[in-house]
PDB file of N, CA and C in Angstrom:
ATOM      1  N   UNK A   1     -28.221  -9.354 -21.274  1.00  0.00           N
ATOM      2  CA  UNK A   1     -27.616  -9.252 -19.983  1.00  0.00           C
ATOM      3  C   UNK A   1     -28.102  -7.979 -19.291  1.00  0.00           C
ATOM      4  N   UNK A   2     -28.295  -6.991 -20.197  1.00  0.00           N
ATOM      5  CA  UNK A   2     -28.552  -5.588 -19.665  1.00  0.00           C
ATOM      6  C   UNK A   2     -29.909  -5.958 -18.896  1.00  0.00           C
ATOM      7  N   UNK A   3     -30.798  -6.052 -19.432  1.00  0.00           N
ATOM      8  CA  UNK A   3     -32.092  -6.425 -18.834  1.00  0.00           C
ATOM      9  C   UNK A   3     -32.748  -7.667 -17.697  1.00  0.00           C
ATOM     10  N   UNK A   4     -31.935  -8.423 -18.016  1.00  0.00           N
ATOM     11  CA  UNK A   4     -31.561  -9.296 -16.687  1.00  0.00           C
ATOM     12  C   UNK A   4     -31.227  -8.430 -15.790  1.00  0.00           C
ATOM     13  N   UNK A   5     -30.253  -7.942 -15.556  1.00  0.00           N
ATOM     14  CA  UNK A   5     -29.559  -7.476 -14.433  1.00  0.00           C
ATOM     15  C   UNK A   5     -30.401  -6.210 -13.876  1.00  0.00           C
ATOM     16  N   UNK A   6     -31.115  -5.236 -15.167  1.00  0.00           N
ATOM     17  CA  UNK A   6     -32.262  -4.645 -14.399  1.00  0.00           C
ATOM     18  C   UNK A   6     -33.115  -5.160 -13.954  1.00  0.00           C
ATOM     19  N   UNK A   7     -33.937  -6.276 -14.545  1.00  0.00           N
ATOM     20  CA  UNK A   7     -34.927  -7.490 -13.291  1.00  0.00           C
ATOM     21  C   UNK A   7     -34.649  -7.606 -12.348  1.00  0.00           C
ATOM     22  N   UNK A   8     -32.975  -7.993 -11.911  1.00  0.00           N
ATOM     23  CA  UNK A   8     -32.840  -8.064 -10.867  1.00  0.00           C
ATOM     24  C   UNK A   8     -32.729  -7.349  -9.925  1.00  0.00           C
ATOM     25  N   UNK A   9     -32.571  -5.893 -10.705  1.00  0.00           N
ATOM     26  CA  UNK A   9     -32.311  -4.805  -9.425  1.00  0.00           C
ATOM     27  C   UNK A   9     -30.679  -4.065  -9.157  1.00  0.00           C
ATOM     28  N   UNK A  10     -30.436  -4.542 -10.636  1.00  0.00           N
ATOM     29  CA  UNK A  10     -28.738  -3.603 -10.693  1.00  0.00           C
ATOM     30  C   UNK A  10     -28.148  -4.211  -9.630  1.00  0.00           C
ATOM     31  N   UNK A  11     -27.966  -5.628  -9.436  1.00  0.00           N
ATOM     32  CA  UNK A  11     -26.724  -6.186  -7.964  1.00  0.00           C
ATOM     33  C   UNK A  11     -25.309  -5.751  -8.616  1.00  0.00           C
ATOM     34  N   UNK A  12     -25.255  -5.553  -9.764  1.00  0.00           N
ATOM     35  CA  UNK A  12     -23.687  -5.073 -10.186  1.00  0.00           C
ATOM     36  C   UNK A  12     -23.349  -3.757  -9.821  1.00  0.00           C
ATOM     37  N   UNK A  13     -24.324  -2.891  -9.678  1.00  0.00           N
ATOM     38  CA  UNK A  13     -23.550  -1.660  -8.896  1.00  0.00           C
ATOM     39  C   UNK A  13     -23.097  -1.469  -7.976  1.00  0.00           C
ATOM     40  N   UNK A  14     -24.013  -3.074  -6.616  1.00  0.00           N
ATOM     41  CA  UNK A  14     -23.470  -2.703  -5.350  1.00  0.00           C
ATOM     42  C   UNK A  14     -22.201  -3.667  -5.170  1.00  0.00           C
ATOM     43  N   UNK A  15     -21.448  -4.568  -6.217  1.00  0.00           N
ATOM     44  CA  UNK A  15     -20.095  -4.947  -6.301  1.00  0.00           C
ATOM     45  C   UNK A  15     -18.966  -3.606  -5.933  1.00  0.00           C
ATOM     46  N   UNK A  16     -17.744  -4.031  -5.320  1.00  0.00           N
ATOM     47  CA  UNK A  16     -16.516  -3.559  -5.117  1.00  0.00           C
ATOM     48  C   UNK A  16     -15.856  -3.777  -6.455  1.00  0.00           C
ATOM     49  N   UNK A  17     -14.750  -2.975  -6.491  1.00  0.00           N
ATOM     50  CA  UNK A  17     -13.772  -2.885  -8.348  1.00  0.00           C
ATOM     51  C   UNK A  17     -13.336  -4.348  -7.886  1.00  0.00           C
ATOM     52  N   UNK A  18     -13.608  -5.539  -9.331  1.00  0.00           N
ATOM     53  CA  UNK A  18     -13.108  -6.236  -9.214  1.00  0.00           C
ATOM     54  C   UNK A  18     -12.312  -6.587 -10.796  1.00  0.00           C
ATOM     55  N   UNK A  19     -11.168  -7.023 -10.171  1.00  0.00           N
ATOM     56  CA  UNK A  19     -10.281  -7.911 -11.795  1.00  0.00           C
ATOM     57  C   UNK A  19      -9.956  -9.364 -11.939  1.00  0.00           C
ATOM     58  N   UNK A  20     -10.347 -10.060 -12.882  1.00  0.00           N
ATOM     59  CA  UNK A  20     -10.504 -11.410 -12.499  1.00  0.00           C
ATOM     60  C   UNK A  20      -9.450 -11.499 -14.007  1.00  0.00           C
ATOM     61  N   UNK A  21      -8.977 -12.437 -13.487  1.00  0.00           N
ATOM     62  CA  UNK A  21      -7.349 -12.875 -14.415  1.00  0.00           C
ATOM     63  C   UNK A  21      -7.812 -14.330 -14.607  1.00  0.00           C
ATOM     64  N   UNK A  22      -7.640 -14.736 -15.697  1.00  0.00           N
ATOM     65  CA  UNK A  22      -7.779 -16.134 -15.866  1.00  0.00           C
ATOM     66  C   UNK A  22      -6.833 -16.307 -17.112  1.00  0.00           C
ATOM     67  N   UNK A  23      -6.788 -17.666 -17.382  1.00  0.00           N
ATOM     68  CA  UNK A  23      -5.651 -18.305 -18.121  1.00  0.00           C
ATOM     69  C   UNK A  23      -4.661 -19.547 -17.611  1.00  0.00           C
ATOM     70  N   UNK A  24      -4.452 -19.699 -18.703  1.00  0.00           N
ATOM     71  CA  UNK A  24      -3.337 -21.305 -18.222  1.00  0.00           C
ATOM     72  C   UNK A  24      -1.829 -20.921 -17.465  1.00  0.00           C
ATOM     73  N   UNK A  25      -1.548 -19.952 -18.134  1.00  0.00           N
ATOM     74  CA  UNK A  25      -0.146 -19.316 -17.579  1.00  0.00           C
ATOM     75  C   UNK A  25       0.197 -17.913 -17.523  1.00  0.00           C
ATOM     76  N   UNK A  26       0.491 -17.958 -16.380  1.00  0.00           N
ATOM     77  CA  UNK A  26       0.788 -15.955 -15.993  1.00  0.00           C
ATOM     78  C   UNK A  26       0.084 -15.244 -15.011  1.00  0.00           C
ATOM     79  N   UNK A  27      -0.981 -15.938 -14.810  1.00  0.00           N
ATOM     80  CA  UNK A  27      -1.354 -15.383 -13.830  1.00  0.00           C
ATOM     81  C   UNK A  27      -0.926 -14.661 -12.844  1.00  0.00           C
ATOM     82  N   UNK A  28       0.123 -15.506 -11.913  1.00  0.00           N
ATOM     83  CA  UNK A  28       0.426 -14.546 -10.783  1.00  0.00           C
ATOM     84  C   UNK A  28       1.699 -13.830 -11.162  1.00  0.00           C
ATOM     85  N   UNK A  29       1.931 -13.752 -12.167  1.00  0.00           N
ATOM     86  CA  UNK A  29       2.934 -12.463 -12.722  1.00  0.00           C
ATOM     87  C   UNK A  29       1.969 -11.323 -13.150  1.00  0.00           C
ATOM     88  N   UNK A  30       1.078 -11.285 -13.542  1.00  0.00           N
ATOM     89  CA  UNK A  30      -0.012 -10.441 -14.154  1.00  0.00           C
ATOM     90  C   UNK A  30      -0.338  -9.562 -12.697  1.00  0.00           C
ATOM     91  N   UNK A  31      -0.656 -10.806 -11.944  1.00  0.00           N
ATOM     92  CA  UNK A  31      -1.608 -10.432 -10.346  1.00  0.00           C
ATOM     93  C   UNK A  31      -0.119  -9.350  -9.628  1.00  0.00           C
ATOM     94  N   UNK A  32       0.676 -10.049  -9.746  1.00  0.00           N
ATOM     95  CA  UNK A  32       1.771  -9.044  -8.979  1.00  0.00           C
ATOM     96  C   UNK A  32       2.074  -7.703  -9.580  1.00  0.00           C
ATOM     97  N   UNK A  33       2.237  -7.580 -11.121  1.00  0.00           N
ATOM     98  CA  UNK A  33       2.302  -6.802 -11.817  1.00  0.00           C
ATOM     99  C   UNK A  33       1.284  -5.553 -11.241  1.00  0.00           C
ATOM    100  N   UNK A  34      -0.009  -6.282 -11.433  1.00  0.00           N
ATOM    101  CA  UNK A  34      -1.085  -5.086 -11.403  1.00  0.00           C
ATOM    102  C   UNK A  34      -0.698  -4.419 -10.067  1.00  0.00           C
ATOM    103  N   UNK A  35      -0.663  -5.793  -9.026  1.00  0.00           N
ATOM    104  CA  UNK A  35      -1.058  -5.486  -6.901  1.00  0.00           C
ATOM    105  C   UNK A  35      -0.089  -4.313  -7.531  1.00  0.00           C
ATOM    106  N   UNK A  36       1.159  -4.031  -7.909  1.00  0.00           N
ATOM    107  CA  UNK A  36       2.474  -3.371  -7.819  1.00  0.00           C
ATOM    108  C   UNK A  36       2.114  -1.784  -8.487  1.00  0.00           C
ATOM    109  N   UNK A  37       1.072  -1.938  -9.392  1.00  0.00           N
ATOM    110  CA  UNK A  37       0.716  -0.544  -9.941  1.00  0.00           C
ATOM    111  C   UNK A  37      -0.612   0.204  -9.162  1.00  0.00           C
ATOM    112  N   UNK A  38      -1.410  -1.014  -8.472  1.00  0.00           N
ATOM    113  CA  UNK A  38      -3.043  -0.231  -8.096  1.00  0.00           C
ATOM    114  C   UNK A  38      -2.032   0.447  -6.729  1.00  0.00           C
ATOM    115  N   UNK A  39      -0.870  -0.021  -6.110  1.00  0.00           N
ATOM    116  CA  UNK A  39       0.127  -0.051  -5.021  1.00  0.00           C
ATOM    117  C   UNK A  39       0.218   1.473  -4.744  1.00  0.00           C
ATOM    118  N   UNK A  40       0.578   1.648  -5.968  1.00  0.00           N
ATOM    119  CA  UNK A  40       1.775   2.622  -6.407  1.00  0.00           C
ATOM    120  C   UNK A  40       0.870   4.038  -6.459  1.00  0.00           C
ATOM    121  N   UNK A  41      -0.545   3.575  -7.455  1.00  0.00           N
ATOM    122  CA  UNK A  41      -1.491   4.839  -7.546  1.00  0.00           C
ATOM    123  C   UNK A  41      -2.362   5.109  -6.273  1.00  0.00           C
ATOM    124  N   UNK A  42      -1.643   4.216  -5.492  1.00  0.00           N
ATOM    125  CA  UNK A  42      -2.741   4.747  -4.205  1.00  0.00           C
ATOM    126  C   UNK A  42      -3.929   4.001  -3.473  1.00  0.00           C
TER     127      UNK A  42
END
């Protein structure tokens, strides 16, 4: 993967912080949980 992504030219550095939640159940308790702490730190 490392070397792929240098072929390509590092496109993962110019990504924004992202968190991707997946699963069958919980999700949007997880998603509220977090929105409620990234909230909180600013």
């Amino acid at each position: 993967m490392a070397r792929l992504l240098a072929l390509l030219g590092r496109p993962d550095r110019h990504l924004p912080p992202v968190v991707h939640v997946a699963g069958t159940n919980g999700k949007g308790s997880v998603i509220a949980f977090l929105r409620a702490i990234l909230e909180a730190a600013g």
